[in-house]
Protein backbone atom coordinates (compact mmCIF):
# COMPACT_ATOMS: atom_id res chain seq x y z
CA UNK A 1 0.00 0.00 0.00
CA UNK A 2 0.59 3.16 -0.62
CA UNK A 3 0.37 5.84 2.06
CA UNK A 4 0.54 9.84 2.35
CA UNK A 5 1.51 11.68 5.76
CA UNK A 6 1.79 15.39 6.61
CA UNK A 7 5.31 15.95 8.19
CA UNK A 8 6.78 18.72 10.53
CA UNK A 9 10.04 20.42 8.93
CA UNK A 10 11.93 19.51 11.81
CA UNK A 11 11.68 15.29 11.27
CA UNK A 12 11.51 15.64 7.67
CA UNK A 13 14.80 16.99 7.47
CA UNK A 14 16.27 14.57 9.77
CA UNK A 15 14.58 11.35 7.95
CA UNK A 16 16.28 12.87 4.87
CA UNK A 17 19.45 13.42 6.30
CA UNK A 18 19.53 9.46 7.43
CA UNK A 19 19.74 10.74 11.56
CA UNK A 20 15.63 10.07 12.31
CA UNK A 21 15.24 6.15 11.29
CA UNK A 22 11.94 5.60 12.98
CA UNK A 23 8.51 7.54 12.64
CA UNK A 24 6.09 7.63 15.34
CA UNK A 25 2.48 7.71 15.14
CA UNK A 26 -1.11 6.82 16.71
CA UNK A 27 -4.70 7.26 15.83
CA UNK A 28 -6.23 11.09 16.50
CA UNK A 29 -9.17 12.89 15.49
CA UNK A 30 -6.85 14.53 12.49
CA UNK A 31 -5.14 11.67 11.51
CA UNK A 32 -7.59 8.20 10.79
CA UNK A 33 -4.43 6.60 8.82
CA UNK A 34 -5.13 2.45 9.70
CA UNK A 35 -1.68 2.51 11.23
CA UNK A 36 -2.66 -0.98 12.53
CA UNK A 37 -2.70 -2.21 8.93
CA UNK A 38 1.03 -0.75 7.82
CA UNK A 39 3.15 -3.38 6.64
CA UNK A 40 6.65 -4.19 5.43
CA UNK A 41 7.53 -3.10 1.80
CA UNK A 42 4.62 -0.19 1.79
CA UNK A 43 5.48 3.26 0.99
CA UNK A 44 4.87 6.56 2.85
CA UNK A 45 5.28 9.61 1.02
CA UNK A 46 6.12 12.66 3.88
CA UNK A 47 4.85 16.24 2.71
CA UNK A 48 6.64 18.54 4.61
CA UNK A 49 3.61 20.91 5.84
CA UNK A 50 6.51 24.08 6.10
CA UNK A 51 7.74 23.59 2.28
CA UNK A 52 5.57 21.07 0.41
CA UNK A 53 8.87 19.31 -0.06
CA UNK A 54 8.04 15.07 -0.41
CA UNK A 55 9.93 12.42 0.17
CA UNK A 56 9.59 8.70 -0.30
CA UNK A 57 10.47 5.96 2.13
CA UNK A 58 9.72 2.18 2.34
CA UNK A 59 8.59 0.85 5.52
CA UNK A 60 11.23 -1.66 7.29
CA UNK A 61 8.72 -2.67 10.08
CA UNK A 62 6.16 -1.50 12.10
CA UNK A 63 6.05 -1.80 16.11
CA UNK A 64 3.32 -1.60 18.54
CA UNK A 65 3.43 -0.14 21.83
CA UNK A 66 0.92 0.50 24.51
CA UNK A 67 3.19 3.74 26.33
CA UNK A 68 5.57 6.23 24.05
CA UNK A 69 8.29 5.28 27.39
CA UNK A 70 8.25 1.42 26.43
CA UNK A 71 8.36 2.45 22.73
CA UNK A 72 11.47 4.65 23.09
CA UNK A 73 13.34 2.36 25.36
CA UNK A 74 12.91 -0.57 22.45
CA UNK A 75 13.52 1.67 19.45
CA UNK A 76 16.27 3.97 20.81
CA UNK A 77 16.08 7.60 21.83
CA UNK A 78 18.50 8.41 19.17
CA UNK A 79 15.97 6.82 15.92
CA UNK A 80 13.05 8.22 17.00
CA UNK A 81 13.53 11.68 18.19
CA UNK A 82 14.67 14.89 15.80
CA UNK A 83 14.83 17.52 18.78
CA UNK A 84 17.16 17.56 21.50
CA UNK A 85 17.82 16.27 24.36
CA UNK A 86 17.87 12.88 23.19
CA UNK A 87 16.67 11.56 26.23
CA UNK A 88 13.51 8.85 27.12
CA UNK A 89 12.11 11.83 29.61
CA UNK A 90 12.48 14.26 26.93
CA UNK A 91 10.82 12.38 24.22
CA UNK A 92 7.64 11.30 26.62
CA UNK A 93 6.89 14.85 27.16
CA UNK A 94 7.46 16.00 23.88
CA UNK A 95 4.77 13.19 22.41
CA UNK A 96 2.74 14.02 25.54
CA UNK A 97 2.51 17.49 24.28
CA UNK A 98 1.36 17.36 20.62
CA UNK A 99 -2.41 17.48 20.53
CA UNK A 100 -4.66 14.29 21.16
CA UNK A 101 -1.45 12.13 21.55
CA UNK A 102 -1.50 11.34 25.11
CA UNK A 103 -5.03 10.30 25.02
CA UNK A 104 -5.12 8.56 22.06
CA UNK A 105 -2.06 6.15 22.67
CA UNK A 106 -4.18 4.98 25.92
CA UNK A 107 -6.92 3.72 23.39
CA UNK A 108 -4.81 2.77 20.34
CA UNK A 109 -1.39 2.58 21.60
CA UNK A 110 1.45 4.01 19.73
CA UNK A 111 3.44 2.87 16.13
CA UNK A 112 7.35 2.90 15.47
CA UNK A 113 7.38 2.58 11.65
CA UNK A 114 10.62 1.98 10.30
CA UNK A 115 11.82 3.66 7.38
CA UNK A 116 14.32 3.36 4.78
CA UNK A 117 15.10 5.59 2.77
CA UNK A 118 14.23 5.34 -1.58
């Protein structure tokens, strides 16, 4: 399948320069993507909502998590997170902040998707 997300400049940069490897996502009232039904070998194209830049990346894997802590411990601080500090307490309050995370990942848990890039 073929897929098509909305990006923040910030993590689009970093999956393009090869230093963010993982992309984190859950269900929210803006975003109904079946995250649940991602798979190995589909494609996500990022649109960079600052400069309508895309970019293309296959998906390695996808993880499920039930807490963004659990999720960062297993994938690694360093994959997953474009902003600094690179830390596991840093990266639970930064998804904790963007809006309808925190209570959608108790309902629908929270994705690592993998991503190489094409």
């Amino acid at each position: 399948m073929k897929y098509t997300l909305d990006i923040n400049n910030r993590p689009f940069r970093a999956i393009l320069a090869g230093t963010k490897k993982v992309e984190v996502r859950t269900t929210t009232q803006f975003d109904k993507t079946p995250y649940n039904k991602l798979e190995s070998g589909d494609s996500i194209t990022f649109i960079n909502n600052e400069s309508n830049e895309t970019l293309t990346v296959s998906v390695a894997f996808v993880h499920h998590y039930s807490d963004v802590k659990e999720m960062l411990e297993k994938e690694g601080v360093q994959n997953v997170l474009s902003s600094q500090p690179k830390t596991i307490e840093h990266g639970v309050k930064s998804f904790n902040s963007l809006h309808g995370y925190k209570e959608e990942i108790k309902i629908y848990g929270i994705y690592a998707i993998g991503l190489e890039l094409l």
